[in-house]
C-alpha atoms as a PDB file:
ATOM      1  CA  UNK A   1     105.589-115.648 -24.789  1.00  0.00           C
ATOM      2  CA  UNK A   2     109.409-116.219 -23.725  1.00  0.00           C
ATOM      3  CA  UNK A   3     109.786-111.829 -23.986  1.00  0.00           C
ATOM      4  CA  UNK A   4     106.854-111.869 -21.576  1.00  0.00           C
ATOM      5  CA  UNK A   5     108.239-110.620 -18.184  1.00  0.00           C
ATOM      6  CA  UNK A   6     106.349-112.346 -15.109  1.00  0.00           C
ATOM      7  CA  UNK A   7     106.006-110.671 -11.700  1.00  0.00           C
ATOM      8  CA  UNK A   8     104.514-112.188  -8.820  1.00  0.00           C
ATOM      9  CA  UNK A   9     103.858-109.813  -5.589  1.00  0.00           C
ATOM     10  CA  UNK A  10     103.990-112.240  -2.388  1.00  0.00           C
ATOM     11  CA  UNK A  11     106.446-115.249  -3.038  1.00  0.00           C
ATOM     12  CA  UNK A  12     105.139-118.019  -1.115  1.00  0.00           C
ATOM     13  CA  UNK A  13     105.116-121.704  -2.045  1.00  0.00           C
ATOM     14  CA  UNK A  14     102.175-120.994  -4.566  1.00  0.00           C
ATOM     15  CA  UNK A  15     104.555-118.227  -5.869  1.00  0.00           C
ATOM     16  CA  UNK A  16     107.440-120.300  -6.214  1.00  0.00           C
ATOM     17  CA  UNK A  17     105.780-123.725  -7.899  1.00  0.00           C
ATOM     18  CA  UNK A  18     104.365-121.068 -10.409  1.00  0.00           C
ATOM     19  CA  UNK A  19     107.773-119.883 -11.375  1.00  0.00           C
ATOM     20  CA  UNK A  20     109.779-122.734 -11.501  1.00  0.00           C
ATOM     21  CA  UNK A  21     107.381-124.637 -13.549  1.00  0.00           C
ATOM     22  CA  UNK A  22     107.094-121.926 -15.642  1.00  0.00           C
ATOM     23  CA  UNK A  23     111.035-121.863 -16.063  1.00  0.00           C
ATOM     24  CA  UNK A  24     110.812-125.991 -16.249  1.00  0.00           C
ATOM     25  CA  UNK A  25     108.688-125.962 -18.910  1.00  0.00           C
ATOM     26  CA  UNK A  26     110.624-123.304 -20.867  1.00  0.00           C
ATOM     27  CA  UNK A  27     107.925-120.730 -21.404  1.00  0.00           C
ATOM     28  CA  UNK A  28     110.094-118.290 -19.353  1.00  0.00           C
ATOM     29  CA  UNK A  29     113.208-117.719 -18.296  1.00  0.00           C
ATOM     30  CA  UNK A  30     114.805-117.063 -14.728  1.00  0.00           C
ATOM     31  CA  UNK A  31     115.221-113.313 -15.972  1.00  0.00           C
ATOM     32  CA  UNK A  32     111.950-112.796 -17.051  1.00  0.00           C
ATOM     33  CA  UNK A  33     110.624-113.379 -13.594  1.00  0.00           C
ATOM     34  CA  UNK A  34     110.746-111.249 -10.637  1.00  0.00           C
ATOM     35  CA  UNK A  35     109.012-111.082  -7.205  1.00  0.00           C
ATOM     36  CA  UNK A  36     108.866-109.282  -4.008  1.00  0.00           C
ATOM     37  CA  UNK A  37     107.527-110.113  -0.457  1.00  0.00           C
ATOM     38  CA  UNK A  38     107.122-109.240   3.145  1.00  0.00           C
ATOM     39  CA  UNK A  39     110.998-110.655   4.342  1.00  0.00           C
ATOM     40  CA  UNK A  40     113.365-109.439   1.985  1.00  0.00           C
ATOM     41  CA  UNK A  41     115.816-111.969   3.331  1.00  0.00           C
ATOM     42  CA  UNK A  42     113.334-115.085   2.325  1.00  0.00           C
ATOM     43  CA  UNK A  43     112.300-113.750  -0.687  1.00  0.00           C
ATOM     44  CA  UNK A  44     116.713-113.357  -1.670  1.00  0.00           C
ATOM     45  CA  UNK A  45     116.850-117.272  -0.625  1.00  0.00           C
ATOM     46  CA  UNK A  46     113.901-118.313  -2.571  1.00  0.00           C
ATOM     47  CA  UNK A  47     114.686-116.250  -5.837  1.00  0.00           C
ATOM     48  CA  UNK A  48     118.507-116.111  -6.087  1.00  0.00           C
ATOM     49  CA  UNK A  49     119.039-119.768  -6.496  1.00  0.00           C
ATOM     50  CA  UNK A  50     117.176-119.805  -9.010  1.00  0.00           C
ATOM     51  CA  UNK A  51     118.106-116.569 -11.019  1.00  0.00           C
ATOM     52  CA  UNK A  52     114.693-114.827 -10.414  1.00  0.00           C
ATOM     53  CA  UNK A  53     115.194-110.825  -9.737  1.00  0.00           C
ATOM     54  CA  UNK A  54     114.165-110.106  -6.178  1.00  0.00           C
ATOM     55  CA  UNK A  55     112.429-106.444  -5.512  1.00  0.00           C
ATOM     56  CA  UNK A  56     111.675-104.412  -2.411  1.00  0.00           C
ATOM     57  CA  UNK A  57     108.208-103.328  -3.299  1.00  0.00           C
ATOM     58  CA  UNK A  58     104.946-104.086  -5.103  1.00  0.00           C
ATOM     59  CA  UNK A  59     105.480-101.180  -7.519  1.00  0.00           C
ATOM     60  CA  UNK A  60     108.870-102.550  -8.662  1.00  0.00           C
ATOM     61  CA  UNK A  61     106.989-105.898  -9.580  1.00  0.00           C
ATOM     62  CA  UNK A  62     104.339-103.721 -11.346  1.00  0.00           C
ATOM     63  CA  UNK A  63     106.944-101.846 -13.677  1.00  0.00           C
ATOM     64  CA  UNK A  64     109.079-104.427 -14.108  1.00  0.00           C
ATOM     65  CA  UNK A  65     106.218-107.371 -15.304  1.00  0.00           C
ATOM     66  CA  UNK A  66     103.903-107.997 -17.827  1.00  0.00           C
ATOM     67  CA  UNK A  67     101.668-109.541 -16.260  1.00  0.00           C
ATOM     68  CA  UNK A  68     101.773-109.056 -12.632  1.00  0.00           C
ATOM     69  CA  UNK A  69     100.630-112.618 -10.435  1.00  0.00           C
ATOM     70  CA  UNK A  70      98.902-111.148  -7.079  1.00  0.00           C
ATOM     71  CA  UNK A  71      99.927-114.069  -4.668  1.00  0.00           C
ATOM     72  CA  UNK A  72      99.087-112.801  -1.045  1.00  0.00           C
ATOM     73  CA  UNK A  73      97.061-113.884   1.480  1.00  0.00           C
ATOM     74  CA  UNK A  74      93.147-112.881   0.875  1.00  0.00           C
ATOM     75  CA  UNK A  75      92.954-109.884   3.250  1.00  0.00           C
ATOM     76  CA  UNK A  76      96.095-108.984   1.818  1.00  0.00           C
ATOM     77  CA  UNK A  77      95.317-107.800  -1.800  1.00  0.00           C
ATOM     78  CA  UNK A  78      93.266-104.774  -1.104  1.00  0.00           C
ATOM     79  CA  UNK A  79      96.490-103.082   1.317  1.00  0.00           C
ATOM     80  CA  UNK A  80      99.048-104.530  -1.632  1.00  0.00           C
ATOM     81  CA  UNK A  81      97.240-103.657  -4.950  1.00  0.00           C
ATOM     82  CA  UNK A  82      95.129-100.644  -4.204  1.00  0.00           C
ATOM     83  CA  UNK A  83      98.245 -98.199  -3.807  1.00  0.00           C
ATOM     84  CA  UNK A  84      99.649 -99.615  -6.996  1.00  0.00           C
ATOM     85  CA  UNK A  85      96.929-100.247  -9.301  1.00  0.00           C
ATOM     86  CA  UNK A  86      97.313 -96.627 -11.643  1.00  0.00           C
ATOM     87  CA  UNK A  87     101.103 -98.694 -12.229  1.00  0.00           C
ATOM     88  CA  UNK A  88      99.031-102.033 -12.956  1.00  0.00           C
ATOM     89  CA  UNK A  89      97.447 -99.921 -16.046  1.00  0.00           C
ATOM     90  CA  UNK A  90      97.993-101.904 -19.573  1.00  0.00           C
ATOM     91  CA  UNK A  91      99.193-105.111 -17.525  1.00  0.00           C
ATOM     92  CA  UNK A  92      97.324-108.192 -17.154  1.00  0.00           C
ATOM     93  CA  UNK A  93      96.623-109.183 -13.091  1.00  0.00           C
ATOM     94  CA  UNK A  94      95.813-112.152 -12.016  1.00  0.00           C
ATOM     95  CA  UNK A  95      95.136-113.119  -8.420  1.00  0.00           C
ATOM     96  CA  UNK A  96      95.705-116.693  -6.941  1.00  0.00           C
ATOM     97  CA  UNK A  97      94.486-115.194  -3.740  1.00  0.00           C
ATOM     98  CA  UNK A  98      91.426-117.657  -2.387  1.00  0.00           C
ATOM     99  CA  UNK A  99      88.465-116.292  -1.223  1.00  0.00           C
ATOM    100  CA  UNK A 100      88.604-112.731  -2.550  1.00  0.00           C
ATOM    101  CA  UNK A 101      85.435-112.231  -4.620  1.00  0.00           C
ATOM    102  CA  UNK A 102      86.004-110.925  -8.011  1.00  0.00           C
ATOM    103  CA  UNK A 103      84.512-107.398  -7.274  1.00  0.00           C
ATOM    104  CA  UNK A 104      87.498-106.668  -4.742  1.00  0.00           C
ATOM    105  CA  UNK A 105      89.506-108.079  -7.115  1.00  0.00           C
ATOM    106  CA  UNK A 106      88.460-105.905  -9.873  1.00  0.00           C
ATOM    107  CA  UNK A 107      88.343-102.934  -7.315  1.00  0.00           C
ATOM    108  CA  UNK A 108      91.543-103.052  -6.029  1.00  0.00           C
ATOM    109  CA  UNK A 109      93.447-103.682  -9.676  1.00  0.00           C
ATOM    110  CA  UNK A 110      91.388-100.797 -11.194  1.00  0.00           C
ATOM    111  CA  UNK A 111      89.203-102.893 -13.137  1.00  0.00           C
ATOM    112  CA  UNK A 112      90.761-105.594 -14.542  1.00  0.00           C
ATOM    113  CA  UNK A 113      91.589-109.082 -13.383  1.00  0.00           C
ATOM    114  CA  UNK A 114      92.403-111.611 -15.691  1.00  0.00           C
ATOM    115  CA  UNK A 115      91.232-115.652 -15.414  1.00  0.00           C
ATOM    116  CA  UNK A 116      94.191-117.414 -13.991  1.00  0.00           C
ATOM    117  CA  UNK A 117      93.953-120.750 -15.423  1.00  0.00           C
ATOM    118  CA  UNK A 118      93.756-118.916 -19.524  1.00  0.00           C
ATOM    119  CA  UNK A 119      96.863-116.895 -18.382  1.00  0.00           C
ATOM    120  CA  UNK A 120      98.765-119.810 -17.255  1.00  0.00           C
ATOM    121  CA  UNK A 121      98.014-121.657 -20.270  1.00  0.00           C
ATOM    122  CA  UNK A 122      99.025-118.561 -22.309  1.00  0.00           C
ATOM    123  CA  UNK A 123     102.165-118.705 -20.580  1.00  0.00           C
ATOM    124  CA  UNK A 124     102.962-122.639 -19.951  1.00  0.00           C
ATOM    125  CA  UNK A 125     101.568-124.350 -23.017  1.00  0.00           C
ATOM    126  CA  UNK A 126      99.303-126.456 -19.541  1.00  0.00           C
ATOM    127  CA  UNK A 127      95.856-127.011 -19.110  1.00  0.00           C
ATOM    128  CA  UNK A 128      94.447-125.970 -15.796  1.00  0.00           C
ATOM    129  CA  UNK A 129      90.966-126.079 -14.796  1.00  0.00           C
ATOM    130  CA  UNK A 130      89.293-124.132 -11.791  1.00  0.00           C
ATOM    131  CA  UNK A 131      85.248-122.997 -11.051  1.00  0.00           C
ATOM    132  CA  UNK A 132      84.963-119.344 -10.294  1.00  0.00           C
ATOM    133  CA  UNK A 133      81.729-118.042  -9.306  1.00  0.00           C
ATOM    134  CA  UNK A 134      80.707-114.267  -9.004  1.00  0.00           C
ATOM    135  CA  UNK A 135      77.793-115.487  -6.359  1.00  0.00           C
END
């Protein structure tokens, strides 16, 4: 898992607890994670500290990860994965958006989204637990 590369498009506090808890734990480190967001200058105050890369676009996060963490605001994810998803091909997605119903989800990433709380176990060693319901 530690030559996993983690990118997270939208770097809010959701964003952030993600990655530092997965750098605290020691599943990944600072390098292996990169983001990008809406205010380049936030996003450079929130991941330079802390030795995450910073990038200037969604598509950047997409080549750059492994698995790419969608972590927008709900009515965001359509605008910010939908131009990208061809580069999301072969990568494993997972949305912490709230409210989006799994067949935007699906729509938008071409298909594929994965379930967030096995991917952060793959990646953490944690348990998580969550309800999901396609209704």
């Amino acid at each position: 898992m530690k030559d996993m590369k983690v990118g997270f498009i939208g770097f809010g506090n959701m964003a952030q607890a993600l990655a530092r808890g997965f750098v605290r734990t020691g599943a990944l480190s600072p390098d292996r994670i990169g983001a990008c967001a809406r205010d380049a200058a936030k996003l450079r105050r929130n991941t330079e500290p802390h030795g995450f890369r910073a990038f200037d676009c969604a598509e950047e996060v997409a080549a750059f990860a492994d698995v790419v963490i969608v972590a927008v605001k709900p009515h965001q994810v359509e605008p910010v994965v939908v131009p990208i998803r061809e580069r999301l091909a072969g990568r494993i997605v997972v949305s912490v958006a709230a409210g989006v119903t799994f067949d935007v989800q699906e729509a938008a990433a071409n298909g594929w989204i994965g379930n967030k709380e096995n991917v952060l176990k793959g990646i953490t060693g944690k348990e998580f637990s969550g309800y999901a319901n396609e209704d």
